[in-house]
N, C-alpha and C. Protein backbone atom coordinates (compact mmCIF):
# COMPACT_ATOMS: atom_id res chain seq x y z
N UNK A 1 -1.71 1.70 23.82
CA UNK A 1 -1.54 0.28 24.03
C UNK A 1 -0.87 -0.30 22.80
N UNK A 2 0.13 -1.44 23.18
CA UNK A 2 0.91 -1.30 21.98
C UNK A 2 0.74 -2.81 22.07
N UNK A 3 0.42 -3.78 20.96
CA UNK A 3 0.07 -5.40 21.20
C UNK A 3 1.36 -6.07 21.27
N UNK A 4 1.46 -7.50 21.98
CA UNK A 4 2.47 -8.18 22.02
C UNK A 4 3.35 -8.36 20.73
N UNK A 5 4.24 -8.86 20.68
CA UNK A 5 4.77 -9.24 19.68
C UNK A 5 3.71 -10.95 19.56
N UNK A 6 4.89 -11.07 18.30
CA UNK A 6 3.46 -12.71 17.69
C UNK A 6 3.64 -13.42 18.85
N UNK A 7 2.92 -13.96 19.33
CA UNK A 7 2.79 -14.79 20.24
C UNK A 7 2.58 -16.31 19.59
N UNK A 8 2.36 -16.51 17.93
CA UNK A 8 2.19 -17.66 17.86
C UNK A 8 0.63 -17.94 17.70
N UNK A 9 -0.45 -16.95 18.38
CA UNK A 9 -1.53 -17.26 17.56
C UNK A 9 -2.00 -17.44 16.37
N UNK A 10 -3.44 -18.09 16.38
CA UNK A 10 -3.84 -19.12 15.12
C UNK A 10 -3.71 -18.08 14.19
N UNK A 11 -4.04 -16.54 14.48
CA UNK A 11 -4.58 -15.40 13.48
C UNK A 11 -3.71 -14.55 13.21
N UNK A 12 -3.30 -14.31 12.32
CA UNK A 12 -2.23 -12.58 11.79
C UNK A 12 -2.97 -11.35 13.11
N UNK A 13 -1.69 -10.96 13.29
CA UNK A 13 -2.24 -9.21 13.72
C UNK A 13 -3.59 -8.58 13.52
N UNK A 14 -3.04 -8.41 12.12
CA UNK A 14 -3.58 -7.74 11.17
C UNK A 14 -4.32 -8.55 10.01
N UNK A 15 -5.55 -8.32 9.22
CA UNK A 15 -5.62 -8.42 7.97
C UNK A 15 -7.50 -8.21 7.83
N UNK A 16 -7.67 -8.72 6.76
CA UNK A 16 -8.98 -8.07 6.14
C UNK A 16 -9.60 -9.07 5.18
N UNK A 17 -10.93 -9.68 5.31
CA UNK A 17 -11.43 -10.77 5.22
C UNK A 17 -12.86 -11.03 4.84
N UNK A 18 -12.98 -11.33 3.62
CA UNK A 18 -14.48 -11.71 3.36
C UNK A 18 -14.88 -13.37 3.60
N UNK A 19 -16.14 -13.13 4.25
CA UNK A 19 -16.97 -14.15 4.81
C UNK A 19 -17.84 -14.29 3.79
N UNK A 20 -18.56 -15.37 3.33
CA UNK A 20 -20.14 -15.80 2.84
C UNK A 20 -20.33 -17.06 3.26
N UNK A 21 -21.53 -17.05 3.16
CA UNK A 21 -21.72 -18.96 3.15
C UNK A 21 -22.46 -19.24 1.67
N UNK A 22 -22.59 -20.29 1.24
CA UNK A 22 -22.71 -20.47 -0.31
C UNK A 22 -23.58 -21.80 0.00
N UNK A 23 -24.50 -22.54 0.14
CA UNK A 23 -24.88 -24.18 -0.32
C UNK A 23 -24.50 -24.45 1.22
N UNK A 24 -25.02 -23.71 2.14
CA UNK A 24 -24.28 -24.41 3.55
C UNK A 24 -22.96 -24.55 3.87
N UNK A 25 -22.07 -24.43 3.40
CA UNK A 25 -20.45 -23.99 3.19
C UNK A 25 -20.10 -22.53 3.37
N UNK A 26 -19.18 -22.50 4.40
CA UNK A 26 -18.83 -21.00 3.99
C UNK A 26 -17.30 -20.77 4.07
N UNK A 27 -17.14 -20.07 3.17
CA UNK A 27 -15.92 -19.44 2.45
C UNK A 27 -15.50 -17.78 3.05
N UNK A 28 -13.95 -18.16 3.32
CA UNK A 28 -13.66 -16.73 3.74
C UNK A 28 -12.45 -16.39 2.53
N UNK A 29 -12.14 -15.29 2.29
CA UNK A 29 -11.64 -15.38 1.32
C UNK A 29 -10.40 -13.80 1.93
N UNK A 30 -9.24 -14.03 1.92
CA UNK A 30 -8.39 -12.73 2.63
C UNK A 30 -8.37 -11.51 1.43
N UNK A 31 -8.75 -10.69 1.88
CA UNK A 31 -8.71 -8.96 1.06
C UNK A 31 -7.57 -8.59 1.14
N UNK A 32 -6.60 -8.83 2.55
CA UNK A 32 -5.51 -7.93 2.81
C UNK A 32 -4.90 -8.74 3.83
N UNK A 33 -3.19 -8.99 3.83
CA UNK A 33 -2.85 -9.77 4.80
C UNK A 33 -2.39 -9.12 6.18
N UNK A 34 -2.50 -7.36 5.48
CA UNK A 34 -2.59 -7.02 6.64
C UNK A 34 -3.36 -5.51 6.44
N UNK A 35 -3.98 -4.86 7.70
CA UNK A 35 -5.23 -4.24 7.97
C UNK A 35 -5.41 -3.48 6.82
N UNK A 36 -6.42 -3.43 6.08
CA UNK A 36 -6.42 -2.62 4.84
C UNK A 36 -7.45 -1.35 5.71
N UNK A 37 -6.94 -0.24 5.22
CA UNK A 37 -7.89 1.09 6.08
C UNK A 37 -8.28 1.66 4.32
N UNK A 38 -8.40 0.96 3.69
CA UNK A 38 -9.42 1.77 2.39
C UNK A 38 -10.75 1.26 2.97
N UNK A 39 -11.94 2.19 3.38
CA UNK A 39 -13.41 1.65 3.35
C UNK A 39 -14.03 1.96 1.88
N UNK A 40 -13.34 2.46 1.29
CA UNK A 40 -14.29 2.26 -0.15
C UNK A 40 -14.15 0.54 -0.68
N UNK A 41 -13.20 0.58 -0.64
CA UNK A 41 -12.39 -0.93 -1.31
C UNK A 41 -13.24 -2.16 -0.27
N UNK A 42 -13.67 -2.02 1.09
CA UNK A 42 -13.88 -3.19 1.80
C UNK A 42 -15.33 -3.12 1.56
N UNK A 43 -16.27 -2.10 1.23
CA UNK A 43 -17.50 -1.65 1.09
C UNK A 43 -17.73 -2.44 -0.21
N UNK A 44 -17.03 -2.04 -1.57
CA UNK A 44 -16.80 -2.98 -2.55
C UNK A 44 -16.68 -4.40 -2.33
N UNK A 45 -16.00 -4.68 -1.56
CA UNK A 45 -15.70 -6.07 -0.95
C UNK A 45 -16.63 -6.72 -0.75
N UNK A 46 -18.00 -6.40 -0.08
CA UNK A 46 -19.21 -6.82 -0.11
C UNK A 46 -20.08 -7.21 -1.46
N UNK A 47 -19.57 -6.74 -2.35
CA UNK A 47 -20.42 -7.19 -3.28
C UNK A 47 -21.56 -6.11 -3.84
N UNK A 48 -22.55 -7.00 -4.64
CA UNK A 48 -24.09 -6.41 -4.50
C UNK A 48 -24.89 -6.89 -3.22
N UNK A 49 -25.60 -6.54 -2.94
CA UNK A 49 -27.08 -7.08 -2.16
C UNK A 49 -27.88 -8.13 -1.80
N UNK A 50 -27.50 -9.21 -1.56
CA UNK A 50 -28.31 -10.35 -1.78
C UNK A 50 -27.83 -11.33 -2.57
N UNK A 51 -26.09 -10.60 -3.21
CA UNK A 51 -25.49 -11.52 -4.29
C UNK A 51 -24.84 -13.27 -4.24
N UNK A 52 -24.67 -13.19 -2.72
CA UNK A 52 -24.07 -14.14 -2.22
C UNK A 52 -24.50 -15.14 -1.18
N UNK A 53 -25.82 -15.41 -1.34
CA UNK A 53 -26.64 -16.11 -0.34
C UNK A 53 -27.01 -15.50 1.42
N UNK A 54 -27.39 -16.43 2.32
CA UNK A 54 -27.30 -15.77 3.50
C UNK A 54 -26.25 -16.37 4.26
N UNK A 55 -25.69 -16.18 5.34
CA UNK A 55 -26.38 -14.56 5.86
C UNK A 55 -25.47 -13.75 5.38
N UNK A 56 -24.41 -13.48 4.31
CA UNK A 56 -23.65 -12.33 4.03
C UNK A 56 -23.97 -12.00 2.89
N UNK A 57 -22.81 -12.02 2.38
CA UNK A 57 -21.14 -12.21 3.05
C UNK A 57 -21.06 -10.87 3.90
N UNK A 58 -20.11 -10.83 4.63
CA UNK A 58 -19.46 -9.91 5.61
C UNK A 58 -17.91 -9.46 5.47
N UNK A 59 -17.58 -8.30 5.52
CA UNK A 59 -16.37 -8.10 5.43
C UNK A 59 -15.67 -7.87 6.84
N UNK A 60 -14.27 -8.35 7.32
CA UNK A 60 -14.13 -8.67 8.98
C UNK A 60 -12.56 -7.82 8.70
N UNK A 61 -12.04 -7.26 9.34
CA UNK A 61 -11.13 -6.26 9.36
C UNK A 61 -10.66 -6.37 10.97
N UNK A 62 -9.42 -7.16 11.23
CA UNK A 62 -8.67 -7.02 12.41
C UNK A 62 -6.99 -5.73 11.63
N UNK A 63 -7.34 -4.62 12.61
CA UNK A 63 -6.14 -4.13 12.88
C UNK A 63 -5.37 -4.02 13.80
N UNK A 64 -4.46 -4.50 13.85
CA UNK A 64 -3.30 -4.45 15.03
C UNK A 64 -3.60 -5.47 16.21
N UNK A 65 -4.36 -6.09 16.13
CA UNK A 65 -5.26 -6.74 17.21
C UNK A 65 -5.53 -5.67 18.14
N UNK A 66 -6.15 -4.75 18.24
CA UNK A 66 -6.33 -3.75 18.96
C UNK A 66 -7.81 -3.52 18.75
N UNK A 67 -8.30 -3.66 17.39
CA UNK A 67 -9.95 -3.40 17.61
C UNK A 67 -10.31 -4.41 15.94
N UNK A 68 -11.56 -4.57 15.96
CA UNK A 68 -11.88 -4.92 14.18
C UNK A 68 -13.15 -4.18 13.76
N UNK A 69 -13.84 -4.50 12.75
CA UNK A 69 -14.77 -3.56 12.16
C UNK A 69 -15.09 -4.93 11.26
N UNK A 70 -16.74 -4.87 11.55
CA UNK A 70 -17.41 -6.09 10.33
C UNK A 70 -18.73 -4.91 9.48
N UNK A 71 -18.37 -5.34 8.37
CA UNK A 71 -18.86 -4.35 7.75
C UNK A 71 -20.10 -5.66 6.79
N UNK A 72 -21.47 -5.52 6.74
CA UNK A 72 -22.39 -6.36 5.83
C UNK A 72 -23.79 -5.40 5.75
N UNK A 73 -24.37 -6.11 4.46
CA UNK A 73 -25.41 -5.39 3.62
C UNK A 73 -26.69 -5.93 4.74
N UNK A 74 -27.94 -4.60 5.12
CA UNK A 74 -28.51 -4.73 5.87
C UNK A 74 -29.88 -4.57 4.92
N UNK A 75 -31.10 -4.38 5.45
CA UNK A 75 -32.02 -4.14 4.28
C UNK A 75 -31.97 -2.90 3.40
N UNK A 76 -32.65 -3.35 2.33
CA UNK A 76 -32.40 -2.26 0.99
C UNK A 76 -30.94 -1.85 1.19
N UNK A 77 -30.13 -2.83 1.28
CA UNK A 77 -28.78 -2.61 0.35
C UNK A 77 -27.92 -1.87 1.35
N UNK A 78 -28.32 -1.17 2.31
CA UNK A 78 -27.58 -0.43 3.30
C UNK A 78 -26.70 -0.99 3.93
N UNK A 79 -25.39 -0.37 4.22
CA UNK A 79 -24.15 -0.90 4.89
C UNK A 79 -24.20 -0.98 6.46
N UNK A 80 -24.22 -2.24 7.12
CA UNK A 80 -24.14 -1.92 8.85
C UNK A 80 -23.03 -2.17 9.11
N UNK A 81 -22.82 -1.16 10.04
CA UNK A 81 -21.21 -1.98 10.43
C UNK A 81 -21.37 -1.90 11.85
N UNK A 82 -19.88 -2.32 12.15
CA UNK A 82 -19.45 -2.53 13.90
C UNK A 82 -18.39 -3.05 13.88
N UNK A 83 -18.09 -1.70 15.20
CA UNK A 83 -16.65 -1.86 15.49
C UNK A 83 -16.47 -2.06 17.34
N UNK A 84 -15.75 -2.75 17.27
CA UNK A 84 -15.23 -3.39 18.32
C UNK A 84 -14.92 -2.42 19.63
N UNK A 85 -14.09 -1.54 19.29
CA UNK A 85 -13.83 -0.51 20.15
C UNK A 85 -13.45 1.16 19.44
N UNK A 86 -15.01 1.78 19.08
CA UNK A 86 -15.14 3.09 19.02
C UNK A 86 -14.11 4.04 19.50
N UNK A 87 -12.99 3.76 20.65
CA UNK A 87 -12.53 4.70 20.60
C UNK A 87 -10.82 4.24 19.96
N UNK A 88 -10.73 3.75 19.34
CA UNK A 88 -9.04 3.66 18.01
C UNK A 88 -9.35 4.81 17.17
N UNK A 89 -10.04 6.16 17.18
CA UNK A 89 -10.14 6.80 16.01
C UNK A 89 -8.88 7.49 15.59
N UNK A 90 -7.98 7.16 16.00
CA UNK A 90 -6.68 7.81 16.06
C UNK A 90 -6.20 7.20 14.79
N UNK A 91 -7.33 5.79 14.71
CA UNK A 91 -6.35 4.78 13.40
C UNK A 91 -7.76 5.32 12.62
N UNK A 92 -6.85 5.29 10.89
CA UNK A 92 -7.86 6.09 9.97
C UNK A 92 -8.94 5.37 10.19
N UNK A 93 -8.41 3.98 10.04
CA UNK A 93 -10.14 2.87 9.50
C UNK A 93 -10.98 3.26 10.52
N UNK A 94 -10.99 3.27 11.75
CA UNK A 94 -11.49 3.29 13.03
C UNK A 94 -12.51 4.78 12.32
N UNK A 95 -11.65 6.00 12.57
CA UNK A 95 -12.39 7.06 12.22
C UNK A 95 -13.39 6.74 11.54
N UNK A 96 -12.68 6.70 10.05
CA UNK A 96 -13.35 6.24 8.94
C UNK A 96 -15.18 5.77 8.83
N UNK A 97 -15.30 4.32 9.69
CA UNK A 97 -16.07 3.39 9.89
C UNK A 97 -16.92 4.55 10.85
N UNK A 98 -16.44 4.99 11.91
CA UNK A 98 -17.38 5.60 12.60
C UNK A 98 -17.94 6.89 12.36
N UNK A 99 -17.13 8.19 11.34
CA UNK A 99 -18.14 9.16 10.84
C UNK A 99 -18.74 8.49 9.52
N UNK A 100 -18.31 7.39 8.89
CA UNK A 100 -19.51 7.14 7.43
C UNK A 100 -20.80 6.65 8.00
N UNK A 101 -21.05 5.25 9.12
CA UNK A 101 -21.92 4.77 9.30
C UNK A 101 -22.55 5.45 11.04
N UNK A 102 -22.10 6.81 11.17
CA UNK A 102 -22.76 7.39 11.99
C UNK A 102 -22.57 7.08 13.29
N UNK A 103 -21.77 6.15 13.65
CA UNK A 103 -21.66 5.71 15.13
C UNK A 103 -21.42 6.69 16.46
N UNK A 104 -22.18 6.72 17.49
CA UNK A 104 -21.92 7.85 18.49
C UNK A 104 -20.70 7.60 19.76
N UNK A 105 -20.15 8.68 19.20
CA UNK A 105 -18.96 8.73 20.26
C UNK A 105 -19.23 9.94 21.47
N UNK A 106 -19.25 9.89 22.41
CA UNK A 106 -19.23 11.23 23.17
C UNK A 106 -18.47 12.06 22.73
N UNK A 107 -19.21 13.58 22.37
CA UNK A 107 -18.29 14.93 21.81
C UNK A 107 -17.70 15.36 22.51
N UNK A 108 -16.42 15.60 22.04
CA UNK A 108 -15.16 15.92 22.93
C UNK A 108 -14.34 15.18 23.55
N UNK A 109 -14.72 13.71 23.42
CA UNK A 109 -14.00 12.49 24.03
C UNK A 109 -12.87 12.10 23.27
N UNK A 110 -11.73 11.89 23.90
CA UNK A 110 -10.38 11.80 23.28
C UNK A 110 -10.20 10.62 23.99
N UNK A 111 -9.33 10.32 22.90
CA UNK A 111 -8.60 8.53 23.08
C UNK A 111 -8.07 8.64 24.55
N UNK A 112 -7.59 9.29 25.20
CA UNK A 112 -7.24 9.11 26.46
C UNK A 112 -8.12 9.17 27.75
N UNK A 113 -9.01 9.51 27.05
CA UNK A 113 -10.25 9.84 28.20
C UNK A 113 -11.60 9.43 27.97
N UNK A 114 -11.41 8.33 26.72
CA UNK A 114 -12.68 7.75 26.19
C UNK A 114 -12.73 6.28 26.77
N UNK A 115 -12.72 6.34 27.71
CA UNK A 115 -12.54 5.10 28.15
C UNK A 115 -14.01 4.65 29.24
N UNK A 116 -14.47 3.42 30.13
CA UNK A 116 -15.39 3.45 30.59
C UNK A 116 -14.20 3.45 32.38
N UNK A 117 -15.24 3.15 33.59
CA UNK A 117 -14.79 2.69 34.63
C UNK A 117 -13.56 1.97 34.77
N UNK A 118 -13.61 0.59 33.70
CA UNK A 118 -12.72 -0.24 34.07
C UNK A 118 -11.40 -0.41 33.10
N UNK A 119 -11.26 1.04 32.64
CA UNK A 119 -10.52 1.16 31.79
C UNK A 119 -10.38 0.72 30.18
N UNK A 120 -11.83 0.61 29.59
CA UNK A 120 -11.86 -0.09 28.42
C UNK A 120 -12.68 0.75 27.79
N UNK A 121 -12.27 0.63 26.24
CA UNK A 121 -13.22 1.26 25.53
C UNK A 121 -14.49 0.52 25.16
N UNK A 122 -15.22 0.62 24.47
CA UNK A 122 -16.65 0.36 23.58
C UNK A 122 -17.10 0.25 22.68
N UNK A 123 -18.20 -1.19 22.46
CA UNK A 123 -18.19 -1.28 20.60
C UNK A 123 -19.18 -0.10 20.35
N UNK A 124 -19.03 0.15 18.90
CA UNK A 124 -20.24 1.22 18.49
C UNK A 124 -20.77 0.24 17.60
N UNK A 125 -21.79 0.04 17.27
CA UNK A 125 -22.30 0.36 15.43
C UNK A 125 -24.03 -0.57 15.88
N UNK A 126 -24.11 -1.40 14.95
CA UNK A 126 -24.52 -2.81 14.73
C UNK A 126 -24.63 -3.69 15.69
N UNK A 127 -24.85 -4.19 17.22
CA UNK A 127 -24.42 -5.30 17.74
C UNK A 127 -25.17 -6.72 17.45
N UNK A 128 -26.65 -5.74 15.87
CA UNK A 128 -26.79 -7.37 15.62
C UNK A 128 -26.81 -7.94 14.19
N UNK A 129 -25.72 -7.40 14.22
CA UNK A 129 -24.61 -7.82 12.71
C UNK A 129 -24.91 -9.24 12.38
N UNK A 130 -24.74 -9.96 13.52
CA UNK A 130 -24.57 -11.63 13.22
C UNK A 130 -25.81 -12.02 13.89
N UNK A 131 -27.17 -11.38 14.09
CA UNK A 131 -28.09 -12.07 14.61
C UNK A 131 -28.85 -13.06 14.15
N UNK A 132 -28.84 -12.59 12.81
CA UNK A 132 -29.78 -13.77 12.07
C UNK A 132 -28.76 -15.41 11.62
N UNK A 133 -27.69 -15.19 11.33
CA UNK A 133 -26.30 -15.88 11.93
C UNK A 133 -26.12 -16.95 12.66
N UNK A 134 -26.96 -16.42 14.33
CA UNK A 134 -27.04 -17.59 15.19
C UNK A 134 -26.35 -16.56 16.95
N UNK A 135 -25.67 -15.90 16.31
CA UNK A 135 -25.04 -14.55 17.37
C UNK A 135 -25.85 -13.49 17.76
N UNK A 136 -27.00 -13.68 18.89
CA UNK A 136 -27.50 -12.47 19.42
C UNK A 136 -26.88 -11.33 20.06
N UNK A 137 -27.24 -10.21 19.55
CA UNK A 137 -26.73 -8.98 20.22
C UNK A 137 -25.75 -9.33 21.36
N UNK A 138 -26.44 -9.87 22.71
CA UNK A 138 -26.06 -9.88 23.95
C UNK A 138 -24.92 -10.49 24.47
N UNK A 139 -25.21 -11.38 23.35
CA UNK A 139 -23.74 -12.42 23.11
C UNK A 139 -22.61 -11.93 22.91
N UNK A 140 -22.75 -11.16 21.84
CA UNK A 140 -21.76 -10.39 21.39
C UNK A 140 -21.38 -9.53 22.08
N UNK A 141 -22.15 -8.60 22.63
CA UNK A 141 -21.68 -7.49 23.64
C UNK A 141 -21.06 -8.15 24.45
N UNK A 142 -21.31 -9.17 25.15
CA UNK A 142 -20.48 -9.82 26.49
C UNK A 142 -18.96 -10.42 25.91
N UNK A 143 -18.99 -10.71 24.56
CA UNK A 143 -17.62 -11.13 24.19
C UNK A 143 -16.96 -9.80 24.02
N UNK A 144 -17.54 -8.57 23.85
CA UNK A 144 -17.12 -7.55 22.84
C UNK A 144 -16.36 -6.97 24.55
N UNK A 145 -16.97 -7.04 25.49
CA UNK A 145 -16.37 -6.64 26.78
C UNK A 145 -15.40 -7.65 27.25
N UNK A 146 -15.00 -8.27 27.01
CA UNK A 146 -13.91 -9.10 27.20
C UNK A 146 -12.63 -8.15 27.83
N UNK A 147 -11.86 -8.37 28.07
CA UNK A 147 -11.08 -7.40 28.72
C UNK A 147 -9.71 -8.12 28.37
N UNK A 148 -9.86 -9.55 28.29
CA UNK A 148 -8.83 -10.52 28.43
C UNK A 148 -8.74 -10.75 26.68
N UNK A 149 -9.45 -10.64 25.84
CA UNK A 149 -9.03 -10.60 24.32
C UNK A 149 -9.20 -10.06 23.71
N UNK A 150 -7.92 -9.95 22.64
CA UNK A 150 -7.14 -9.25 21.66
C UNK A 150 -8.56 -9.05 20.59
N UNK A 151 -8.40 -8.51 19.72
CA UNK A 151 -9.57 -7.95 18.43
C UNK A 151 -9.39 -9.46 17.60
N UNK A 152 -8.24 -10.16 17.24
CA UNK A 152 -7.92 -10.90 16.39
C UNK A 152 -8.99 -12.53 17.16
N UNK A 153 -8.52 -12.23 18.70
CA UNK A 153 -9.45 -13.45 19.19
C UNK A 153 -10.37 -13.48 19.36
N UNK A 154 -11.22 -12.31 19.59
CA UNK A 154 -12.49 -12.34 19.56
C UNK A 154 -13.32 -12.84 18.23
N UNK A 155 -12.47 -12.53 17.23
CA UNK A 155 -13.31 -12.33 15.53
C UNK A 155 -12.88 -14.12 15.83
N UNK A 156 -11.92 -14.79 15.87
CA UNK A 156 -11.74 -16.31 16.02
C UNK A 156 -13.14 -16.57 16.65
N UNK A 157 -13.36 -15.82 17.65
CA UNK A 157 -14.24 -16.78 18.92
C UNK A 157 -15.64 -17.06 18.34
N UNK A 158 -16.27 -15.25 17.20
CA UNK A 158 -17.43 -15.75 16.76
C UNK A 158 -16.88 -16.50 15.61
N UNK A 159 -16.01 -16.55 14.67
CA UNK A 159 -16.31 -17.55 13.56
C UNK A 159 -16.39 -18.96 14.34
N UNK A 160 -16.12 -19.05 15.28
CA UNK A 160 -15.72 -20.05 16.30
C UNK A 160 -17.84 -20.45 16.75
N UNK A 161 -17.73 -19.89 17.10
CA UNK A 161 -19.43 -19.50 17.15
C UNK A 161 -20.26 -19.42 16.23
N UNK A 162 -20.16 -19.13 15.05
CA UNK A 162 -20.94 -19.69 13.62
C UNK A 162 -20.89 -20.25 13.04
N UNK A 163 -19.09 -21.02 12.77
CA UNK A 163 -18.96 -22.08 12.29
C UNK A 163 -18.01 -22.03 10.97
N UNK A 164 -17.57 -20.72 11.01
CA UNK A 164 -15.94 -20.58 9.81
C UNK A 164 -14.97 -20.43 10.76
N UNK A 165 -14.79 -20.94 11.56
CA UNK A 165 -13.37 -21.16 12.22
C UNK A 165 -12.24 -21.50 11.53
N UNK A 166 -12.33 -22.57 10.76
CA UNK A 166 -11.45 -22.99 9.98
C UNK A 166 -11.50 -22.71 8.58
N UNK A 167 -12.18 -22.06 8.12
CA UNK A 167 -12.20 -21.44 7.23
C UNK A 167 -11.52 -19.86 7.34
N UNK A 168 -11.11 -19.54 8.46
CA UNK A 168 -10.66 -18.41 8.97
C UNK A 168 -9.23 -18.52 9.40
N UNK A 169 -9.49 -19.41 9.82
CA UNK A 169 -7.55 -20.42 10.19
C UNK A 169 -7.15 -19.71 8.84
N UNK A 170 -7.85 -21.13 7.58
CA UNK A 170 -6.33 -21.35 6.50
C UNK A 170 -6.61 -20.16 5.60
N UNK A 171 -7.03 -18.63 5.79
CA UNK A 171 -6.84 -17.94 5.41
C UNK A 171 -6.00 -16.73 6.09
N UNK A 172 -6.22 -16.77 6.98
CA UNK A 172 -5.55 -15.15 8.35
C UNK A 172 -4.55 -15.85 8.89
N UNK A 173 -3.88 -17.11 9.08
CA UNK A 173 -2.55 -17.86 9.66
C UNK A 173 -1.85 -16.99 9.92
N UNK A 174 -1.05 -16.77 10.52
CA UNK A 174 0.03 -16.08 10.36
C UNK A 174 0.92 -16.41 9.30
C-alpha cells in the first residue's frame, strides 16, 4: 500500500513527536520531521520516569501514514508501547517496536498474508497506553480499526480526544 500523495492534511506524512502535559498544559515538542526509526533515540525521548508530570510524556511516531507507534513509561520505569498496525514489519521501526516490547504476531505470518477478514491489519502492544489520559482501551481499538484512516489521522483524532490537538497542529504541519 503506497499513501496518497499530500493531500493537504493538517499533519506531515511522516514525523516523530513528544507529548507531556506540564501545570495542565500540554506541550508536544517534534523529534523528527520525518519518521525517525532509531528506537534507542525515541526511548531516550521519554525522558526519566515520572520526570515530566502526568500522564506522560509519550513519544508518537507516524510513518508514512501507514501505521504509528506511541511509546510511554509504564510502572517501575518500564517502556509500553503500541503500534497501530503489527503487521508494517517490513519497515525497521515497525519490526523494531515489536521484537523489543514483545508484541505477538502469528509465526510465520508475512506481510501479505497477515492480514484479518476484511483485509486489514492489527494493533499490537498496549491498547491502554492513554487510559489513565481519558482514552479507554475500547475506544481506541474501535478507532485503531478504522479502515477509512490514515496512521497520521488517527494520532490527530486521539490528540483530538485528549486535548493536544493543537498543540500537534503547530508542530507536525506539513
Amino acid at each position: 500500500m503506497t499513501p496518497p500523495p499530500d493531500d493537504g492534511s493538517t499533519l506531515r506524512q511522516s514525523f516523530a513527536v513528544r507529548v507531556s502535559r506540564l501545570e495542565d498544559r500540554w506541550h508536544c515538542e517534534l523529534l523528527a520531521a520525518d519518521a525517525d526509526d532509531e528506537l534507542p533515540a525515541l526511548e531516550r525521548a521519554l525522558g526519566e520516569p515520572g520526570s515530566a508530570g502526568w500522564p506522560g510524556p509519550f513519544v508518537v511516531v507516524v510513518d508514512s501514514r501507514l501505521y504509528f507507534v506511541v511509546l510511554r513509561h509504564g510502572p517501575g520505569g518500564m517502556v509500553r508501547a503500541l503500534i497501530s498496525d503489527a503487521t508494517f514489519q517490513e519497515w525497521v521501526l515497525a519490526a523494531e517496536v515489536v521484537e523489543r516490547y514483545g508484541i505477538a504476531v502469528e509465526t510465520g505470518t508475512t506481510v501479505d498474508d497477515a492480514f484479518d477478514e476484511d483485509g486489514q491489519g492489527w494493533p499490537g502492544g498496549d491498547l491502554e497506553v492513554f487510559a489513565d489520559a481519558g482514552m479507554p482501551a475500547e475506544e481506541l481499538a474501535r478507532l485503531l480499526d478504522s479502515d477509512e484512516l490514515w496512521a497520521d489521522e488517527m494520532v490527530l483524532r486521539i490528540a483530538e480526544r485528549l486535548g493536544f490537538a493543537d498543540e500537534l497542529r503547530a508542530v507536525a504541519a506539513p
